[in-house]
Protein backbone atom coordinates (compact mmCIF):
# COMPACT_ATOMS: atom_id res chain seq x y z
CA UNK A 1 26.22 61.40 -48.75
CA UNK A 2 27.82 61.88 -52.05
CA UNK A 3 25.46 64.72 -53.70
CA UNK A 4 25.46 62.76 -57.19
CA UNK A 5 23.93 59.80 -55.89
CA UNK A 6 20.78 61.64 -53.88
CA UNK A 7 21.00 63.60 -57.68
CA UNK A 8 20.62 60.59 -59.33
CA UNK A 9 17.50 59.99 -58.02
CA UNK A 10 15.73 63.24 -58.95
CA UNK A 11 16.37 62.26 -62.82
CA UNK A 12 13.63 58.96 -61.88
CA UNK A 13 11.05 61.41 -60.81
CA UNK A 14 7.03 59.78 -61.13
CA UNK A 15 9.37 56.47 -61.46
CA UNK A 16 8.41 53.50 -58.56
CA UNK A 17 11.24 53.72 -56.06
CA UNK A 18 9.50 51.68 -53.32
CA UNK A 19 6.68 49.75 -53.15
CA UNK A 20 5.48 48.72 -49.36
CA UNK A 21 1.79 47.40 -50.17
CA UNK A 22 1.43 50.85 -52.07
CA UNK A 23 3.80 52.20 -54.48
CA UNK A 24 5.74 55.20 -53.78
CA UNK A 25 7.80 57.33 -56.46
CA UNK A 26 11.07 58.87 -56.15
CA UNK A 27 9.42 61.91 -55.80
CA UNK A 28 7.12 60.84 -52.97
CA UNK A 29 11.13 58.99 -51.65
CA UNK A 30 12.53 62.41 -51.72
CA UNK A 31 10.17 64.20 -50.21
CA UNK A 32 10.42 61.74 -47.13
CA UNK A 33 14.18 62.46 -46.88
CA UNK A 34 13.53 65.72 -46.75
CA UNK A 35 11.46 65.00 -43.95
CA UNK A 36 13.80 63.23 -42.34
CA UNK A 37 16.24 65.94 -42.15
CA UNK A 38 13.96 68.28 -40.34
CA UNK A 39 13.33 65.69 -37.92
CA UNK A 40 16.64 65.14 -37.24
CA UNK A 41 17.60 68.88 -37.09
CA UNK A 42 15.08 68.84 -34.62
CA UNK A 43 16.33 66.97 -32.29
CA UNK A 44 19.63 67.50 -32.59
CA UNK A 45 21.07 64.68 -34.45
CA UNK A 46 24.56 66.06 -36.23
CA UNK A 47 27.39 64.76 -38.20
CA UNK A 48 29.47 61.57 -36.19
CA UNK A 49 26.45 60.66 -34.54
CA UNK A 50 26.15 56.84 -33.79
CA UNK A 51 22.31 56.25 -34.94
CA UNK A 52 20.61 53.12 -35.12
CA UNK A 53 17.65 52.68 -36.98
CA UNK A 54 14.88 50.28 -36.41
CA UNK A 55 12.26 48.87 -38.35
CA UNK A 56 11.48 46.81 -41.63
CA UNK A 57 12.36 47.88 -44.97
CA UNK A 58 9.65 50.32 -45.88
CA UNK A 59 9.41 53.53 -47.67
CA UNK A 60 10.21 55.24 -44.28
CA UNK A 61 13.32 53.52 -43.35
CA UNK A 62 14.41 53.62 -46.67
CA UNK A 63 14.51 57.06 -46.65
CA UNK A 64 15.46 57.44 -43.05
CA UNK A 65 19.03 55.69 -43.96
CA UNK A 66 19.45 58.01 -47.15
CA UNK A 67 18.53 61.02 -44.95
CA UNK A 68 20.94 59.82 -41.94
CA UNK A 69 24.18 58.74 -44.77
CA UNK A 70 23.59 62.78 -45.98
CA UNK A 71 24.05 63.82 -42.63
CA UNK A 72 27.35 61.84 -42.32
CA UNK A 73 26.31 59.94 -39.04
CA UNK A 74 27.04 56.19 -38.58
CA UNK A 75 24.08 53.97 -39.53
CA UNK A 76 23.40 50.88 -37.43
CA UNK A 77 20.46 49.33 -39.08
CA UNK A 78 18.84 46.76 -36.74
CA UNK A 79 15.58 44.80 -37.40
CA UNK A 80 12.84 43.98 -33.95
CA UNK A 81 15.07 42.13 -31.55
CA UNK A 82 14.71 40.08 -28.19
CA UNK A 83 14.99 42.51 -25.31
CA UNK A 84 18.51 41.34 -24.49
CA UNK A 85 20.08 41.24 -28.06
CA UNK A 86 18.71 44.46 -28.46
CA UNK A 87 20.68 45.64 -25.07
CA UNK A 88 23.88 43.58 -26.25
CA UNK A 89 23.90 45.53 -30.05
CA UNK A 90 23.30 48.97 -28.48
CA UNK A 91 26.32 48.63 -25.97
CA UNK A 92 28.93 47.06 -28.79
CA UNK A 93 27.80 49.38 -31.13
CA UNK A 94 27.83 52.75 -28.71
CA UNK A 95 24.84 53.76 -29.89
CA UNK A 96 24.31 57.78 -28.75
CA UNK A 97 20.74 58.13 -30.94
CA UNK A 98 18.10 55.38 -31.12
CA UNK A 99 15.01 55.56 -33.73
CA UNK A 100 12.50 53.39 -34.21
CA UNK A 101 10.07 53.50 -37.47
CA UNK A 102 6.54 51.76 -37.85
CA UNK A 103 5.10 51.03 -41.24
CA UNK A 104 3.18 54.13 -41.14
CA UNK A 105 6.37 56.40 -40.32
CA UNK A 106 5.64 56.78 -36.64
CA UNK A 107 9.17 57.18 -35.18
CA UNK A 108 10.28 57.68 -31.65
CA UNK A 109 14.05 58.81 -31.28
CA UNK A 110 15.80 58.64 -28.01
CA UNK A 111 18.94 59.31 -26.68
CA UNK A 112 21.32 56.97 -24.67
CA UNK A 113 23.50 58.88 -22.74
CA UNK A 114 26.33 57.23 -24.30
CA UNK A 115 29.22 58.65 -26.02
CA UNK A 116 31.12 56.85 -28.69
CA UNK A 117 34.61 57.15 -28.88
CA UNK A 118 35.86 53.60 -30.79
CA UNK A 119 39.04 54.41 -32.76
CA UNK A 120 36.47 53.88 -36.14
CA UNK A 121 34.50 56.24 -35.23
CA UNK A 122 36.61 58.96 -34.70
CA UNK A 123 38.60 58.13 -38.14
CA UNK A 124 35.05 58.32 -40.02
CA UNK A 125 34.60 62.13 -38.24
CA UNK A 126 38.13 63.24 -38.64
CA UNK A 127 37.57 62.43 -42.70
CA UNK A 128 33.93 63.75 -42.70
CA UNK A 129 32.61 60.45 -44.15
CA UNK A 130 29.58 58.52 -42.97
CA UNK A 131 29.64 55.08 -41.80
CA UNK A 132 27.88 51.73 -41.53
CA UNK A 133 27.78 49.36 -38.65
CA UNK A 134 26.68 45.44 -39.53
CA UNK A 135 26.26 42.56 -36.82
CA UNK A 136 26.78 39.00 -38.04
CA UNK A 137 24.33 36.54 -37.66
CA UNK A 138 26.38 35.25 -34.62
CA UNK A 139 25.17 31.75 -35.28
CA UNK A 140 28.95 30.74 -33.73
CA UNK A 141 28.81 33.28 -30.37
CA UNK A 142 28.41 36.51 -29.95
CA UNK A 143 27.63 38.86 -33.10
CA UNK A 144 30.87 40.63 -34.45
CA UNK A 145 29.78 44.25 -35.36
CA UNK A 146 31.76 45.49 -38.99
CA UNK A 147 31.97 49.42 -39.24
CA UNK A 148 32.36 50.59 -42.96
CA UNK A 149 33.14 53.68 -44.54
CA UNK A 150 29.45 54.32 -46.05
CA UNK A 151 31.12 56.47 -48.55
CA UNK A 152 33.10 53.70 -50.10
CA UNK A 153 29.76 51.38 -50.29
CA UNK A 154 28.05 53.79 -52.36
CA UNK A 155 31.03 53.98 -54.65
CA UNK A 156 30.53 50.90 -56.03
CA UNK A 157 27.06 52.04 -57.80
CA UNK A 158 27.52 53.08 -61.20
CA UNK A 159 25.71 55.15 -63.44
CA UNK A 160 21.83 53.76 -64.36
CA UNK A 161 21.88 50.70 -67.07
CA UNK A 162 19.08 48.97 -66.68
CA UNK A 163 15.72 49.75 -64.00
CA UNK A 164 14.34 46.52 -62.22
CA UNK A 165 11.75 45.71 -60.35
CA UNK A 166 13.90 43.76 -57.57
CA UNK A 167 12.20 42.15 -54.48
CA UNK A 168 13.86 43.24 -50.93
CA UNK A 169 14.77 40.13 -48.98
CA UNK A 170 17.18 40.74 -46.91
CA UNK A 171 16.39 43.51 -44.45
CA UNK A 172 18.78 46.65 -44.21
CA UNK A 173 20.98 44.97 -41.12
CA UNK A 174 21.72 42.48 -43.70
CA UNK A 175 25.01 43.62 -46.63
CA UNK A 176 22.68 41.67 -48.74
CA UNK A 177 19.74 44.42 -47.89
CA UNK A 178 21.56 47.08 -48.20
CA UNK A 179 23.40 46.44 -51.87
CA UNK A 180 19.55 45.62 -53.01
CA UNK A 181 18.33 48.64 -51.45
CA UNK A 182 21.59 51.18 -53.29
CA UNK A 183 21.54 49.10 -56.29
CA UNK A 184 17.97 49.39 -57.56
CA UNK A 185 18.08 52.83 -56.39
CA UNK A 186 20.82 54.03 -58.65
CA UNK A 187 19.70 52.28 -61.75
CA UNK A 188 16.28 53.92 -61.24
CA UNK A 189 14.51 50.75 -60.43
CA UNK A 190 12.04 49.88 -57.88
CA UNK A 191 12.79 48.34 -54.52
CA UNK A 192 9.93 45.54 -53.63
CA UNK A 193 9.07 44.90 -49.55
CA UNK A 194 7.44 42.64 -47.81
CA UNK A 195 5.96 42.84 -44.52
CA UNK A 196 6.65 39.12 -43.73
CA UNK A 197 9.20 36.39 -45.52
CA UNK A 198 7.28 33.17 -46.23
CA UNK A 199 7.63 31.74 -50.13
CA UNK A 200 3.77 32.43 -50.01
CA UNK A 201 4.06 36.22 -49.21
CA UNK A 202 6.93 36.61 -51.40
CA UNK A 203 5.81 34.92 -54.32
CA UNK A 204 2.28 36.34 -54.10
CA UNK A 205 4.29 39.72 -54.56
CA UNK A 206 6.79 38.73 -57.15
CA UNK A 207 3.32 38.16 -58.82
CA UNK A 208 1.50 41.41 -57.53
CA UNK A 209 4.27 43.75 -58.25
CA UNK A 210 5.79 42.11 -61.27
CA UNK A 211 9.19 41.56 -60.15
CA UNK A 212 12.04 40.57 -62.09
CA UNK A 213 14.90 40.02 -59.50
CA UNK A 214 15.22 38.07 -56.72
CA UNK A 215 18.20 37.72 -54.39
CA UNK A 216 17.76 35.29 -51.75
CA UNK A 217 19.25 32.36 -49.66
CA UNK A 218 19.58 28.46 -50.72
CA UNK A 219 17.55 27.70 -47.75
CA UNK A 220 14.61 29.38 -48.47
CA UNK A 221 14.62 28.42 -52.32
CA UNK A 222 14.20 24.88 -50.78
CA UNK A 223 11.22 26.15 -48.39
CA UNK A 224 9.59 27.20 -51.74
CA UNK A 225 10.19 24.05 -53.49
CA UNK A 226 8.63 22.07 -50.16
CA UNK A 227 5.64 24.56 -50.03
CA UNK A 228 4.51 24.28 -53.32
CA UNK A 229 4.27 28.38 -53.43
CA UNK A 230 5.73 27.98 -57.06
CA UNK A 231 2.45 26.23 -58.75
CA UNK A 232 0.26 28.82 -57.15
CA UNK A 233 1.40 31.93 -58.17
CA UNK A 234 2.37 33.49 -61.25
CA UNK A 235 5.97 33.72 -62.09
CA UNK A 236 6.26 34.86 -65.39
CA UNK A 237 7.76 38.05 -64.56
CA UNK A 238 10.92 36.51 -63.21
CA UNK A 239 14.14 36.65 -64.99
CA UNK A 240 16.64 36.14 -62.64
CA UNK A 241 17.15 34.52 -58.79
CA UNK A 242 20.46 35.44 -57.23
CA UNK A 243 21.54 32.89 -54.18
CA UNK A 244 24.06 33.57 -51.68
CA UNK A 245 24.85 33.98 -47.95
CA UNK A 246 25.61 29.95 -47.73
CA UNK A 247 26.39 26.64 -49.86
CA UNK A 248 23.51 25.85 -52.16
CA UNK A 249 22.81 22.16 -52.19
CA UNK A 250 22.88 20.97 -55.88
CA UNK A 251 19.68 19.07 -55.66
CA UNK A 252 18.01 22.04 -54.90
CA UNK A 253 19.69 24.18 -57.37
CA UNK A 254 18.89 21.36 -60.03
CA UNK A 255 14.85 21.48 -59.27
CA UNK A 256 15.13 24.66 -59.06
CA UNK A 257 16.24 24.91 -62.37
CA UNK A 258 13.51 22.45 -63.87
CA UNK A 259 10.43 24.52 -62.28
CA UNK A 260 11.28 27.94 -63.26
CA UNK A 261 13.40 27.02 -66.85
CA UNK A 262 12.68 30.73 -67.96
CA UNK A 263 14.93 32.19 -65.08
CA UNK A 264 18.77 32.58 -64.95
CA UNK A 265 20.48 31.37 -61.53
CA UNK A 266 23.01 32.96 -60.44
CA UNK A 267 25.43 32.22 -57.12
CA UNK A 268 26.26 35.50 -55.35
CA UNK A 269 29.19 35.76 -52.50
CA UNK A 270 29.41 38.77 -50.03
CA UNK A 271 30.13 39.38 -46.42
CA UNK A 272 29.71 42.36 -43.97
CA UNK A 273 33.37 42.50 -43.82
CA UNK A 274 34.04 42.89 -47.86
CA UNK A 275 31.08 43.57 -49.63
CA UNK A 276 29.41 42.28 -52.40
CA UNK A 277 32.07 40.61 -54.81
CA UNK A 278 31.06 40.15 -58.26
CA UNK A 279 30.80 36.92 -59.38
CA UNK A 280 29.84 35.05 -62.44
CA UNK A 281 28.41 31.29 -62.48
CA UNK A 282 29.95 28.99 -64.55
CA UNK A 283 26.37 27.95 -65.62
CA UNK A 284 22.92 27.96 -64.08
CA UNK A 285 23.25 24.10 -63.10
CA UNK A 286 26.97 23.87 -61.72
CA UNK A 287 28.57 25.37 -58.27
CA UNK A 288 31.31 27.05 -59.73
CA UNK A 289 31.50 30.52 -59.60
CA UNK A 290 33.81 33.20 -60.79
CA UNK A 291 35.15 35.47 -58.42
CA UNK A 292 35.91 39.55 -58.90
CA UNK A 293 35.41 40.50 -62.35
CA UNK A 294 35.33 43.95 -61.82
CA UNK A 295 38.00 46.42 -60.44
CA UNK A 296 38.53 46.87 -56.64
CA UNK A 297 38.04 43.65 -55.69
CA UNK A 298 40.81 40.59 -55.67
CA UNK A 299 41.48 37.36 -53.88
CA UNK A 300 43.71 34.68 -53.20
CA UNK A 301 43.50 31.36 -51.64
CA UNK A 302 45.88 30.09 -49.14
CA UNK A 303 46.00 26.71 -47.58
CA UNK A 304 42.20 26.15 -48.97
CA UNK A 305 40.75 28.81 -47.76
CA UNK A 306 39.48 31.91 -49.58
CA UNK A 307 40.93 35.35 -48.99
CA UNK A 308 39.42 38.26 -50.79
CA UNK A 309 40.76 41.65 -50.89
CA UNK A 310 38.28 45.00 -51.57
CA UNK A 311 38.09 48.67 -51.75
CA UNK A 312 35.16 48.35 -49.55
CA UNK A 313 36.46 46.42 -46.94
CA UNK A 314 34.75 47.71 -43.31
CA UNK A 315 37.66 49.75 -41.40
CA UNK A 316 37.45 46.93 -38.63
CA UNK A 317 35.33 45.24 -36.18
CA UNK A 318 33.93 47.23 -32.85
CA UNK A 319 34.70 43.41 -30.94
CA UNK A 320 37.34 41.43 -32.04
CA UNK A 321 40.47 41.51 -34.07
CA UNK A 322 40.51 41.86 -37.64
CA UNK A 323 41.66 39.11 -39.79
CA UNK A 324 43.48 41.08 -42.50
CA UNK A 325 46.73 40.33 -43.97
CA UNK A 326 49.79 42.84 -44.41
CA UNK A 327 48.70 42.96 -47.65
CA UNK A 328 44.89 43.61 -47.12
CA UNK A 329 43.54 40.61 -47.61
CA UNK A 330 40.39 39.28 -45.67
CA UNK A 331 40.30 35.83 -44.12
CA UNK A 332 36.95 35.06 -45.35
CA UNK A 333 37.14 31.06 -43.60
CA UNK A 334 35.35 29.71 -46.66
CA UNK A 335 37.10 25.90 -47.22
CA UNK A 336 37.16 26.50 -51.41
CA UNK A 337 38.00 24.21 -54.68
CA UNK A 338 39.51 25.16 -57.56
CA UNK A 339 39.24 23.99 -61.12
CA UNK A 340 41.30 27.01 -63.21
CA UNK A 341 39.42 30.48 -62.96
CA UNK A 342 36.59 29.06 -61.00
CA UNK A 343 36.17 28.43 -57.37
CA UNK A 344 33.37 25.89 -55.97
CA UNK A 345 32.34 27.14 -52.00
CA UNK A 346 32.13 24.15 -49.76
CA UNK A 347 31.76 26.23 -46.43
CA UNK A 348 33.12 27.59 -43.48
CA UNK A 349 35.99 25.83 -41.88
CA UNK A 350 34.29 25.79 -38.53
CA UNK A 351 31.42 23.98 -39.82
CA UNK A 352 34.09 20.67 -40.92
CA UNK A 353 33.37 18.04 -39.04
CA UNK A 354 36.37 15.93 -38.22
CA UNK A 355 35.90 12.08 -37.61
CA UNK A 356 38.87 10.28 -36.33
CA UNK A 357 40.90 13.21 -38.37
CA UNK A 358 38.97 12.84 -41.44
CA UNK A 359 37.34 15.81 -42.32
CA UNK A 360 33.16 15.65 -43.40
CA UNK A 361 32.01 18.65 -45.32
CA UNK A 362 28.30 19.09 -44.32
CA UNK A 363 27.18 20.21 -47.85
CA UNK A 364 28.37 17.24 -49.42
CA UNK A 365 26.63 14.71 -46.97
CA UNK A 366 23.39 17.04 -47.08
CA UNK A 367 23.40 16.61 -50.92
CA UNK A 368 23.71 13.08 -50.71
CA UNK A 369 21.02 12.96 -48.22
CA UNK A 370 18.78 15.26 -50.62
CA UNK A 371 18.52 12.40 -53.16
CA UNK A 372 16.76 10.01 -50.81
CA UNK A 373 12.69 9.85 -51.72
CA UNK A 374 11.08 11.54 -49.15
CA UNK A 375 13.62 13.92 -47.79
CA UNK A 376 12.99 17.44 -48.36
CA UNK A 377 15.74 19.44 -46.00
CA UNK A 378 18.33 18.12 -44.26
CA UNK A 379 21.00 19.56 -42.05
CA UNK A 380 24.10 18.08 -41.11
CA UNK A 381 26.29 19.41 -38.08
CA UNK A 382 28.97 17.17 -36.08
CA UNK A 383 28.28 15.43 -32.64
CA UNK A 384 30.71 14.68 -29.91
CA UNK A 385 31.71 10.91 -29.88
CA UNK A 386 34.56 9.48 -27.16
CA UNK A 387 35.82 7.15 -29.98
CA UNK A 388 36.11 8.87 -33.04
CA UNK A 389 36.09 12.86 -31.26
CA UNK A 390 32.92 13.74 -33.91
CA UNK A 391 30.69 11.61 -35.66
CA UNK A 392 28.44 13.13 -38.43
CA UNK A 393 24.63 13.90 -36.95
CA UNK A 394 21.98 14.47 -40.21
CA UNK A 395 18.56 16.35 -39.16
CA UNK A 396 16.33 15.38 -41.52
CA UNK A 397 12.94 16.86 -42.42
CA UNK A 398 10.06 15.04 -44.57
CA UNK A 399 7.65 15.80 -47.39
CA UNK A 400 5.40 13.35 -46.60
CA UNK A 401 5.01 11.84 -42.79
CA UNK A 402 6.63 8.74 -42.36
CA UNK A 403 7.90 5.99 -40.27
CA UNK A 404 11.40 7.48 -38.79
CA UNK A 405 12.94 3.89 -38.41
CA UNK A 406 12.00 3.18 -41.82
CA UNK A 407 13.76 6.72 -42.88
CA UNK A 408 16.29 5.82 -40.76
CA UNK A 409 17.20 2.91 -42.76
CA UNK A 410 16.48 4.15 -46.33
CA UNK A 411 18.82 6.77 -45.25
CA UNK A 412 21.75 5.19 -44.04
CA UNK A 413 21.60 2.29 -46.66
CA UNK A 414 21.15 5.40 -49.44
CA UNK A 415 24.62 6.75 -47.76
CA UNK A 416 26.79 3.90 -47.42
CA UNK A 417 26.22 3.45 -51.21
CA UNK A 418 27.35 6.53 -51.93
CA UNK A 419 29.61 8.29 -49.37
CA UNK A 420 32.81 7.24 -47.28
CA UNK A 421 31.96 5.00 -43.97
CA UNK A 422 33.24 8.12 -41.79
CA UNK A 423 30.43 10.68 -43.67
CA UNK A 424 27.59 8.74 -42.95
CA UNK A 425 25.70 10.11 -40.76
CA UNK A 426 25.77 7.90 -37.48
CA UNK A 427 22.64 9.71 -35.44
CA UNK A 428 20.10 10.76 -37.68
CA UNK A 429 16.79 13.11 -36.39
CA UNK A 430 13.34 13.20 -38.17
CA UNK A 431 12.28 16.59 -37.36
CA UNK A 432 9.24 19.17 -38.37
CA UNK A 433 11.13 22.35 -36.28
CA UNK A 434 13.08 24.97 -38.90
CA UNK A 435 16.74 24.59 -39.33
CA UNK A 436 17.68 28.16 -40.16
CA UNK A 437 18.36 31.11 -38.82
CA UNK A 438 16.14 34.70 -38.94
CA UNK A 439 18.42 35.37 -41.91
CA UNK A 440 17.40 32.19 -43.70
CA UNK A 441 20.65 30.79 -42.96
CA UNK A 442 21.35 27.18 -42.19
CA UNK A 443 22.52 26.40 -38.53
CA UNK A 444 24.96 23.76 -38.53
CA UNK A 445 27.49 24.38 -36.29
CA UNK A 446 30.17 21.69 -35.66
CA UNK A 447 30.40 21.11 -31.55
């Protein structure tokens, strides 16, 4: 690791740094790296090693990822996974060292018998430089693993402005995770965790801990608005909510924006493949964002679709080709608009639904469907149809139980007033089951 950052941290000292039901200071985060290293000494882990590291975001694996980055090994974060995903990550990922981390710091390290030799790899040892392996969420097949110079992450943290108290969300196999985890560190702040993600857990510790940041997804802001989680606990602490990781439905952003009036929105846009691009919302009601406002990042958009360019971009995938450009550009698949310096997301081209060579944008339909009384989620994906190839399928789910023919009706009468006959949704599904992935991602994948 770069020896300014880990010096950076000594300067916070008695400061919070993590706070996993107890508090923990940089000091007390130092100390645990320290730790780490004679652990890993001890069993032989060395520079190039392939290393994944399991476990939720605690003080331990916090400081078991700034310990393993010093070392210069590749980092595969990985959260508790099914058996066989578990198998499937280790094998893409050729991972030689596995360690696992409770809550209490109980690890167990083992070895594989594997030897990783991917052309990445062997770059990040031949320059010295640690590295980062990510798995996508997959929601379209199998996971594509992204392997970035670690180096050129931590880069992009600048010297401390401002400390915040910012509540972890996305876990450390997430980019989202891991810019929370480098960011509050470097400004001195103090990295929140949670044991489990439900809006009451993480609002009774926004509360509890006073935090002032939180970055999360459009889908779970709406399971917050549905659960009520915002009238029970205290919120005054909050001062901003950063979204990201999918389209935000504009009804939701808009009552999101009348119960918390004292907090700034604020759409974020990142992948594994790019990083975090800054970004600046045209206001905290609108969709329209603007994209790189800082050096090292640009972006262009070509036939519709977004491609963004950075000076973090991972090296390459493990599994599949890269889509890069000649001129290093990143085909990001994000269908955009455009209205002068401003784009507005409207998703990823695979999730278009094409009727009869129309094309249906699920986010629009599912903000139409959003106005209906009653509806509190809804999820549009496309269904095979011998007529028309697709027709538009809308899973809805309720506030309040209720007759499905009857919603059936309000629905599609509420849609033909206000969408195109080929985006209303032809089979619709009244349904209590969650619509989102372990990320907090919507699934709505076009079939």
């Amino acid at each position: 690791m770069n020896d300014s950052f880990l010096d950076r941290l000594k300067r916070f000292d008695a400061a919070d740094a993590v706070v996993f039901d107890q508090p923990a200071s940089y000091t007390e985060l130092l100390d645990a790296v320290r730790n780490w290293r004679e652990f890993l000494s001890a069993h032989g882990v060395r520079a190039g090693d392939v290393v994944t590291l399991e476990g939720s975001s605690s003080l331990h694996t916090c400081a078991g990822m700034l310990a393993l980055i010093d070392l210069d090994t590749v980092v595969v974060p990985l959260t508790s996974l099914p058996a066989a995903k578990r198998a499937e990550f280790l094998d893409v990922a050729q991972a030689e060292v596995t360690i696992t981390v409770d809550t209490t710091g109980e690890r167990v390290l083992q070895r594989t018998g594997r030897r990783a030799d991917h052309e990445w790899y062997r770059r990040l040892r031949q320059a010295g430089r640690p590295g980062l392996v990510l798995f996508s969420s997959g929601t379209t097949g199998r996971s594509k693993a992204s392997v970035l110079d670690f180096g050129k992450v931590l880069a992009r943290y600048g010297e401390p402005r401002r400390a915040q108290r910012i509540l972890s969300f996305l876990n450390l196999d997430h980019i989202g995770g891991i810019n929370t985890l480098f960011h509050t560190l470097s400004q001195g702040g103090a990295v929140v965790t949670v044991a489990q993600r439900t809006p009451d857990s993480i609002f009774a510790a926004i509360a509890a801990q006073r935090v002032e940041v939180l970055p999360t997804t459009p889908t779970f802001l709406n399971m917050v608005l549905i659960s009520g989680a915002l009238e029970r606990y205290d919120t005054s602490s909050l001062r901003l909510i950063t979204y990201g990781t999918e389209p935000m439905p504009l009804p939701t952003l808009q009552r999101l924006r009348a119960a918390l009036p004292q907090v700034r929105l604020k759409q974020t846009y990142g992948l594994s493949e790019v990083g975090i691009v800054p970004t600046r919302s045209r206001d905290d009601g609108t969709l329209w964002v603007k994209l790189g406002a800082s050096a090292g990042f640009a972006y262009k958009i070509v036939d519709d679709i977004l491609w963004v360019k950075s000076d973090m971009a991972m090296l390459g995938y493990l599994n599949a080709p890269a889509p890069f450009d000649d001129e290093g550009y990143f085909n990001t698949q994000d269908v955009v608009e455009v209205d002068g310096e401003y784009v507005h997301i409207l998703g990823r081209r695979s999730e278009i639904i094409n009727v009869g060579g129309e094309k249906v944008y699920p986010t629009e339909v599912e903000n139409v469907l959003l106005e209906v009384p009653n509806v509190a989620d809804a999820t549009v994906s496309g269904q095979p149809s011998p007529v028309t190839g697709m027709v538009v399928k809308a899973v809805l789910r309720l506030a309040e139980p209720e007759d499905p023919q009857a919603v059936r009706a309000r629905v599609r009468a509420h849609c033909r007033s206000r969408l195109e006959r080929f985006k209303v949704p032809q089979l619709i599904e009244v349904s209590g089951a969650d619509q989102h992935s372990e990320r907090f991602k919507k699934i709505r994948v076009a079939r």
